[in-house]
N, C-alpha and C. Protein backbone atom coordinates (compact mmCIF):
# COMPACT_ATOMS: atom_id res chain seq x y z
N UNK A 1 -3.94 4.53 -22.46
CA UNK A 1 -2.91 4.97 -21.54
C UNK A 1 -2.41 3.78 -20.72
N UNK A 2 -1.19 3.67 -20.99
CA UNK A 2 -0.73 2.51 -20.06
C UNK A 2 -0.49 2.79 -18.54
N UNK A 3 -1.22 1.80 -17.68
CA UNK A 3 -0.79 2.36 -16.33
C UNK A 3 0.64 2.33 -15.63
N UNK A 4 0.81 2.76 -14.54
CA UNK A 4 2.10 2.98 -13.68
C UNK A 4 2.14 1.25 -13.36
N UNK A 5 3.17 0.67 -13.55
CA UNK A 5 3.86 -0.48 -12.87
C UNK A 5 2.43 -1.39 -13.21
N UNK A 6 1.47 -1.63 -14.30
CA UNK A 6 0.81 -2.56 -14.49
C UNK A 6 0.69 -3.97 -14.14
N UNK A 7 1.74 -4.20 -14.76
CA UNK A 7 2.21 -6.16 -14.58
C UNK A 7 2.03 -6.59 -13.00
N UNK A 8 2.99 -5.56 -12.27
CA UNK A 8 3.15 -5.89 -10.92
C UNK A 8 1.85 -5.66 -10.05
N UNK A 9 1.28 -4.78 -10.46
CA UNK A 9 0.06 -4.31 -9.60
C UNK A 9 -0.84 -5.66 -10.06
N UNK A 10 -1.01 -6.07 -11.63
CA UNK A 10 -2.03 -7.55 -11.88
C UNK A 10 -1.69 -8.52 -10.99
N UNK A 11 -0.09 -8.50 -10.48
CA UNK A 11 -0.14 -9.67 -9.75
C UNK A 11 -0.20 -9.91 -8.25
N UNK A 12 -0.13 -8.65 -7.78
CA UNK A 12 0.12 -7.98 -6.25
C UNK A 12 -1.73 -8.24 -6.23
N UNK A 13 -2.98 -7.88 -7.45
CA UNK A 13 -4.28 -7.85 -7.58
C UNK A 13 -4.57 -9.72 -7.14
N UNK A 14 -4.01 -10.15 -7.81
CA UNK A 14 -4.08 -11.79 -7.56
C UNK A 14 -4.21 -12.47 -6.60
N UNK A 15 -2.87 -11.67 -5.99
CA UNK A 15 -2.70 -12.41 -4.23
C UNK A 15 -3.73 -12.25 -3.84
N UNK A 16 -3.76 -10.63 -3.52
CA UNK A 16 -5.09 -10.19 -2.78
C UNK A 16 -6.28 -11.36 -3.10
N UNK A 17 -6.49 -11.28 -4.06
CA UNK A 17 -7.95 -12.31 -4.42
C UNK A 17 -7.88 -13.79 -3.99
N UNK A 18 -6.38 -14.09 -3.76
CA UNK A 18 -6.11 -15.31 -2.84
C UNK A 18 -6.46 -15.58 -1.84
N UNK A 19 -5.50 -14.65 -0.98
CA UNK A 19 -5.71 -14.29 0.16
C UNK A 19 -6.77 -14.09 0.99
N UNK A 20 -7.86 -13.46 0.06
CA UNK A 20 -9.33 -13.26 0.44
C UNK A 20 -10.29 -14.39 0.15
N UNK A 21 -9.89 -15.28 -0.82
CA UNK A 21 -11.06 -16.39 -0.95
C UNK A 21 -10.40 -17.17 0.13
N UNK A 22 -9.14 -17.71 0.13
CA UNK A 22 -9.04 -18.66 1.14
C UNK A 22 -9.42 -18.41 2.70
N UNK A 23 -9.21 -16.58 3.22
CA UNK A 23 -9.21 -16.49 4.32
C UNK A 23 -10.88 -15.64 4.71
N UNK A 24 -11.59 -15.30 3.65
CA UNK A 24 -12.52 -14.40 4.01
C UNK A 24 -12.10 -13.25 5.19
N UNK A 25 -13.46 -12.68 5.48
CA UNK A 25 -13.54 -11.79 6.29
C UNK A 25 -13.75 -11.98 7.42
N UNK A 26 -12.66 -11.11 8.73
CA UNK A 26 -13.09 -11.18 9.88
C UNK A 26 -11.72 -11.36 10.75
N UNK A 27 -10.89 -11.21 10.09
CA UNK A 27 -9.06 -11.22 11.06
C UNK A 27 -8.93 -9.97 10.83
N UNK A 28 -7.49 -10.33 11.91
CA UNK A 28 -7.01 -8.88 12.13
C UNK A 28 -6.32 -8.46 10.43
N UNK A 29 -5.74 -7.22 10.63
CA UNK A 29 -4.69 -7.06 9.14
C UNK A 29 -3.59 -7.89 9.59
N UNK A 30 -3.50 -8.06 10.64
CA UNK A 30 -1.79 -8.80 10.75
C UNK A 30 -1.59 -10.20 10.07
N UNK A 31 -2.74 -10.94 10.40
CA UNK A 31 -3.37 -12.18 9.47
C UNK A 31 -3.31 -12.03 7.88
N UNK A 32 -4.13 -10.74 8.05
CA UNK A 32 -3.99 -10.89 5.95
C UNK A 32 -2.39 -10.02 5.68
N UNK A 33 -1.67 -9.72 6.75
CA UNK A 33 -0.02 -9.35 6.00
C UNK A 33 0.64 -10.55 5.49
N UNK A 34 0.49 -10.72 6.83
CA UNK A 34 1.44 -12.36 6.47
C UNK A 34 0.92 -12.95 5.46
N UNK A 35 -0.19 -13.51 5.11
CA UNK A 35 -1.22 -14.19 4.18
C UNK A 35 -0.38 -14.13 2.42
N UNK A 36 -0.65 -12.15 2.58
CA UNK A 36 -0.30 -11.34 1.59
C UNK A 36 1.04 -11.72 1.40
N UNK A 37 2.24 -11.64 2.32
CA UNK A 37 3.69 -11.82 1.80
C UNK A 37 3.78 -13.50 1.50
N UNK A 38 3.50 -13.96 2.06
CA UNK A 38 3.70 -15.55 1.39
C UNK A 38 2.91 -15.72 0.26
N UNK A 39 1.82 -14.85 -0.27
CA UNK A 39 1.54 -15.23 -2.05
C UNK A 39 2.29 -13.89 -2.84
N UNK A 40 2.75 -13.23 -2.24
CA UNK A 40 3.79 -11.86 -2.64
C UNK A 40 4.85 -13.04 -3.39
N UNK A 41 5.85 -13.33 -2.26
CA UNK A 41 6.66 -13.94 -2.38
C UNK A 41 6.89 -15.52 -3.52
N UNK A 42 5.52 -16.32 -3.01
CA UNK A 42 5.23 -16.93 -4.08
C UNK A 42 4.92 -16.74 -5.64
N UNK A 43 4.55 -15.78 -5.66
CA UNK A 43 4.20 -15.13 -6.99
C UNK A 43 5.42 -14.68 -7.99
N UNK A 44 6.26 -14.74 -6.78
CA UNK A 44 8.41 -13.88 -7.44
C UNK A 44 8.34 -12.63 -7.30
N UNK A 45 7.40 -12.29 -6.21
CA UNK A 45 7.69 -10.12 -5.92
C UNK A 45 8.34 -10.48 -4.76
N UNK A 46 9.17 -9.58 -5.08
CA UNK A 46 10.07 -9.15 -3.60
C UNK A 46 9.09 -8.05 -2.51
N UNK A 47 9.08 -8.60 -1.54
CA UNK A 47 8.56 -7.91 -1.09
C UNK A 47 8.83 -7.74 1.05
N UNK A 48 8.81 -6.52 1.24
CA UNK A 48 9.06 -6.03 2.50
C UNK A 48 8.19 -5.35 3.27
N UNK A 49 8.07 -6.15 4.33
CA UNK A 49 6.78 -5.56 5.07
C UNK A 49 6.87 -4.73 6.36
N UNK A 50 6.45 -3.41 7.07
CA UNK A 50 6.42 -2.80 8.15
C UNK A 50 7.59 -2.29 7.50
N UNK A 51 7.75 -1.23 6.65
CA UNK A 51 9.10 -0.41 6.37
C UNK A 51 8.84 0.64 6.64
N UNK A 52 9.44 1.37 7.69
CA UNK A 52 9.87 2.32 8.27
C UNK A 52 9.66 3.86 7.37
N UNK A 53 8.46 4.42 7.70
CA UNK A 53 8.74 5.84 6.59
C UNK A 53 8.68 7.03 7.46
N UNK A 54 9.87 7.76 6.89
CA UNK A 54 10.17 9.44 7.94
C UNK A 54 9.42 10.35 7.29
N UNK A 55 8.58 11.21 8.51
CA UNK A 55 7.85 12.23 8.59
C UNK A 55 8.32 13.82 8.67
N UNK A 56 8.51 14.36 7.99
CA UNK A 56 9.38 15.41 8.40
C UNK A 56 8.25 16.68 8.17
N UNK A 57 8.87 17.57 8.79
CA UNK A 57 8.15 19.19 9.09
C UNK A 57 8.99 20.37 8.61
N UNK A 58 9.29 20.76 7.95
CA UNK A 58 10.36 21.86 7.84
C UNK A 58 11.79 21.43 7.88
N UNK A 59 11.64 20.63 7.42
CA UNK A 59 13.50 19.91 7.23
C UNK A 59 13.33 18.96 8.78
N UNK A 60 12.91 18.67 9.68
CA UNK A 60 12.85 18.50 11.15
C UNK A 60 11.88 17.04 11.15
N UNK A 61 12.59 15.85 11.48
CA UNK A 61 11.65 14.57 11.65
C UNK A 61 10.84 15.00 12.61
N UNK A 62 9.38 14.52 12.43
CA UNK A 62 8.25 14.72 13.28
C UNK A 62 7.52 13.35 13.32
N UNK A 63 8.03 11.88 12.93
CA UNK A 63 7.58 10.79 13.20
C UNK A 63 7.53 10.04 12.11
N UNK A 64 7.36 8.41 12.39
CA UNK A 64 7.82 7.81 11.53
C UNK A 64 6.32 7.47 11.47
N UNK A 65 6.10 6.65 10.48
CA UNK A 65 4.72 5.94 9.65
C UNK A 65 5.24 4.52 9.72
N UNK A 66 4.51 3.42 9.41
CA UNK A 66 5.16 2.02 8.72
C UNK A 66 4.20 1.37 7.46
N UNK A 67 4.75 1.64 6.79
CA UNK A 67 4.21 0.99 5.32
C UNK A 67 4.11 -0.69 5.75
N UNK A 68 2.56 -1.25 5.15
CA UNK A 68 2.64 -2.58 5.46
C UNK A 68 3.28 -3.36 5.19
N UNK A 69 3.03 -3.27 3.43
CA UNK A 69 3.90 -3.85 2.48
C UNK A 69 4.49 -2.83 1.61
N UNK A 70 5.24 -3.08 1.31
CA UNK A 70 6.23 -2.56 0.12
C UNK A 70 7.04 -3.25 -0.92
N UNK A 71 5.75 -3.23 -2.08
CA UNK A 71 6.33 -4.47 -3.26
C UNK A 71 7.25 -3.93 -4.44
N UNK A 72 8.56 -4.66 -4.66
CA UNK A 72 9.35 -4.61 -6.10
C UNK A 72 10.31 -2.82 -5.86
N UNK A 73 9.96 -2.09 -4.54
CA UNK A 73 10.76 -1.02 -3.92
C UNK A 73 9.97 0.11 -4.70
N UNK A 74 8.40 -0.19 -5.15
CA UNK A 74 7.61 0.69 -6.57
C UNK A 74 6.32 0.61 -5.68
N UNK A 75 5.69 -0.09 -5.09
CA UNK A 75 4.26 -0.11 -4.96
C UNK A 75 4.17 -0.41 -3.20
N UNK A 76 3.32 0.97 -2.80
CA UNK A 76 3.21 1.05 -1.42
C UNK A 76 1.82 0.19 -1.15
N UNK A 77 1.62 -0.77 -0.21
CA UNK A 77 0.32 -1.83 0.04
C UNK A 77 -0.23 -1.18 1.20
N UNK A 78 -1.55 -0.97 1.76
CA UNK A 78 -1.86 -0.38 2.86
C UNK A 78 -2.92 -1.26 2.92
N UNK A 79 -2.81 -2.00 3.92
CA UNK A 79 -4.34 -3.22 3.94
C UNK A 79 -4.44 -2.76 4.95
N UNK A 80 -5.94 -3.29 4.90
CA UNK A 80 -7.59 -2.66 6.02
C UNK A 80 -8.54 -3.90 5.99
N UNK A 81 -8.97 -4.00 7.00
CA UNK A 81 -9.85 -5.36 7.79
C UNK A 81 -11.06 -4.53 8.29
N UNK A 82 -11.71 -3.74 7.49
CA UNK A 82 -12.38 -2.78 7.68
C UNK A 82 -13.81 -3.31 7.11
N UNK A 83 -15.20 -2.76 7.57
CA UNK A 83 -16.59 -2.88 6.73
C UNK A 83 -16.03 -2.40 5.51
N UNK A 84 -15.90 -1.58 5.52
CA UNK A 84 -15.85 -0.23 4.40
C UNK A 84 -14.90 0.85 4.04
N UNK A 85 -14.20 0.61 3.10
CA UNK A 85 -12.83 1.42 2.88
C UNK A 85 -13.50 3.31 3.05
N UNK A 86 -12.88 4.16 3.97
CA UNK A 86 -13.38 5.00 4.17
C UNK A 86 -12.68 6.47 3.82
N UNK A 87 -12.40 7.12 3.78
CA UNK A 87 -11.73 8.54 3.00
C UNK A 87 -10.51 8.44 4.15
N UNK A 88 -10.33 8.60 4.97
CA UNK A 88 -9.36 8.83 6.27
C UNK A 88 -7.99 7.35 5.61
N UNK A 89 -8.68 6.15 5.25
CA UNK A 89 -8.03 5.07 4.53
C UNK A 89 -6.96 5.59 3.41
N UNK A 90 -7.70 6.22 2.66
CA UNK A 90 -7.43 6.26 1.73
C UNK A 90 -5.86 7.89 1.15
N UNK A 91 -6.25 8.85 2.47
CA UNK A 91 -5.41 9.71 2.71
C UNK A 91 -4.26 9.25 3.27
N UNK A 92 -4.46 8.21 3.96
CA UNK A 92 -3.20 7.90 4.89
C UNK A 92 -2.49 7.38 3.91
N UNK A 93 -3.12 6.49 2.68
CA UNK A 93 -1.85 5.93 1.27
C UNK A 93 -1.55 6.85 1.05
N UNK A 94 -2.20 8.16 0.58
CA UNK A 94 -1.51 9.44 -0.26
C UNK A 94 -0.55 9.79 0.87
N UNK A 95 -0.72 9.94 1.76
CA UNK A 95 0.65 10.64 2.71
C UNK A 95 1.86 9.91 3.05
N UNK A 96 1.53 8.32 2.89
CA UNK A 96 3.05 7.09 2.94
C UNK A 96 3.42 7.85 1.20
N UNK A 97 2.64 7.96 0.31
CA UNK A 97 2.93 8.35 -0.96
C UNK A 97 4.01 9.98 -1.07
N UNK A 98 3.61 10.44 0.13
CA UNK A 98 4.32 11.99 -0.44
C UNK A 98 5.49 11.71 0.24
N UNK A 99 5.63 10.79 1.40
CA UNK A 99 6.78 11.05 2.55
C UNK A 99 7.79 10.25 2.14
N UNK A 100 7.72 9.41 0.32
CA UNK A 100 8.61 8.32 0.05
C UNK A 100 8.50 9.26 -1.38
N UNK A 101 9.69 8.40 -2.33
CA UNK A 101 10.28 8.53 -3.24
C UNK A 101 8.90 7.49 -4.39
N UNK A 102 8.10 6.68 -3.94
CA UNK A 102 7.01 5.76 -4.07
C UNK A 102 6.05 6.60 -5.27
N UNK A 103 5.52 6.06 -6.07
CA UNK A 103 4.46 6.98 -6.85
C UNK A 103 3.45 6.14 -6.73
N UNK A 104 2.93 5.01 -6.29
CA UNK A 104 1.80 3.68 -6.93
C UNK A 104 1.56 3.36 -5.30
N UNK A 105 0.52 3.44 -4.87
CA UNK A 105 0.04 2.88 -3.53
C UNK A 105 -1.49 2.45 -3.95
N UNK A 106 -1.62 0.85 -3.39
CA UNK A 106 -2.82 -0.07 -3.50
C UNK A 106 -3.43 0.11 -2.08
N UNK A 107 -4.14 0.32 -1.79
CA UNK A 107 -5.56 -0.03 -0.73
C UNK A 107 -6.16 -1.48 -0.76
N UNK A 108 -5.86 -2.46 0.38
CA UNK A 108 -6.45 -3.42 -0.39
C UNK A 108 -7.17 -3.53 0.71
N UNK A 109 -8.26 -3.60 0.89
CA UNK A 109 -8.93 -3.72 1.88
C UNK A 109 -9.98 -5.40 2.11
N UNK A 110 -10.06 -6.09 3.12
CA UNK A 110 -10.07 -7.07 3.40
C UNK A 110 -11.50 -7.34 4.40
N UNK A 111 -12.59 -6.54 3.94
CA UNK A 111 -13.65 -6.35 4.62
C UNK A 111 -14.98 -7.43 4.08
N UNK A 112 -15.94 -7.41 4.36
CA UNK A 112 -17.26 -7.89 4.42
C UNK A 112 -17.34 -8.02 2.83
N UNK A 113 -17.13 -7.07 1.87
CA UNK A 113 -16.55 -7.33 0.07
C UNK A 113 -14.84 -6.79 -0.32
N UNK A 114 -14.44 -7.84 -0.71
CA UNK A 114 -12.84 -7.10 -1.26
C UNK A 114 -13.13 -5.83 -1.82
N UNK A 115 -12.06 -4.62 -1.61
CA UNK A 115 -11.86 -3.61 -2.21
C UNK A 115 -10.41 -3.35 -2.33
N UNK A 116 -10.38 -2.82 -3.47
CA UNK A 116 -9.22 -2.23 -3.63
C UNK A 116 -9.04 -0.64 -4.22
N UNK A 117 -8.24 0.17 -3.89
CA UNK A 117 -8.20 1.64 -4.33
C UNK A 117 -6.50 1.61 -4.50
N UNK A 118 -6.43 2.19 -6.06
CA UNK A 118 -5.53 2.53 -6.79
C UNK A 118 -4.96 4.19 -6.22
N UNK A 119 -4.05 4.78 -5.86
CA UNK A 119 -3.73 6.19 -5.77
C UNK A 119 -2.08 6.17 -6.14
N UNK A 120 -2.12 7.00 -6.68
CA UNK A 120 -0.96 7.82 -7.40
C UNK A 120 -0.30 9.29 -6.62
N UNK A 121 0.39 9.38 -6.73
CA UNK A 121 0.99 10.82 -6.20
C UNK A 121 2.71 10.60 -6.66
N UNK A 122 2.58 11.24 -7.72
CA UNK A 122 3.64 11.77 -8.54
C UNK A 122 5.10 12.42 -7.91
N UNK A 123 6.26 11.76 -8.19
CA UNK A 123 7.32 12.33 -7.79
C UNK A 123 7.30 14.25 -8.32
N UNK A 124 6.91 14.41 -9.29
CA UNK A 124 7.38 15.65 -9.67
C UNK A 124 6.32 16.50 -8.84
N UNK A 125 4.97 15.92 -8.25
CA UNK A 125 4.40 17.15 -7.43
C UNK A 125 4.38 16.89 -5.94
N UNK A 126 5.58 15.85 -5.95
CA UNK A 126 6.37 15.69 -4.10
C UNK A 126 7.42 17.21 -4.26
N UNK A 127 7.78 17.42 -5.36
CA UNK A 127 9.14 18.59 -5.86
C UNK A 127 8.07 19.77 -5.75
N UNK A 128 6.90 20.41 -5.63
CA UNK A 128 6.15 21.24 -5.72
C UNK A 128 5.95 21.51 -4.42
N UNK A 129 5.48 20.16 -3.38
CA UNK A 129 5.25 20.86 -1.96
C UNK A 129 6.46 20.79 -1.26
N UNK A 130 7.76 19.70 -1.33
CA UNK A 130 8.71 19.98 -0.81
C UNK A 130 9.35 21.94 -0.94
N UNK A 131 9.27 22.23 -2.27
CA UNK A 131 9.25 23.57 -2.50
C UNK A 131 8.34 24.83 -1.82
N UNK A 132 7.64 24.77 -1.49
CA UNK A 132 6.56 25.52 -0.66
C UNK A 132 7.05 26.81 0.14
């Protein structure tokens, strides 16, 4: 099975592993954003960081979110400077995932051992709960 947006995710995987040998553990995330968009960028991904995502309730904005990174306008980035990537982490990608048009969100987390978590959430079952 071929995955969602492969190529881009191997190389968005790269940085990260850059980013983390040169800088290890122990900064803020704001340190490993920046870090992240200058080997983003170096690498030839376009990429946009702190993008603005609307929260809505019944047709009715109820607050915005900010995606860290947002690579190639396909792959939502949510980095963590965390011990331990933890379930609460990992919901907050799925919910930048339902509140965008986005299907591919990376976890890259930047703790005591690199981690990364892959999540998916499918345009056609954003059309299932928008329907509700």
């Amino acid at each position: 099975m071929e995955y969602l947006h492969k190529d881009i995710t191997e190389q968005i995987i790269k940085c990260f592993y850059e980013v983390y040998n040169q800088l290890g553990y122990g900064f803020l995330e704001k340190v490993y954003e920046h870090a992240m968009m200058i080997e983003l960028k170096k690498s030839g991904l376009h990429a946009r960081n702190q993008q603005p995502i609307k929260v809505y309730y019944k047709s009715e904005l109820v607050g915005d979110y900010f995606a860290d990174i947002i690579v190639q306008d396909c792959i939502i980035l949510e980095l963590k400077a965390a011990e331990a990537v933890v379930e609460e982490h990992e919901f907050q990608l799925i919910n930048y995932l339902k509140a965008t048009n986005i299907e591919l969100g990376l976890l890259l987390n930047f703790g005591k051992k690199p981690e990364i978590r892959r999540k998916i959430f499918t345009n056609d079952r954003k059309e299932l709960i928008e329907h509700r």
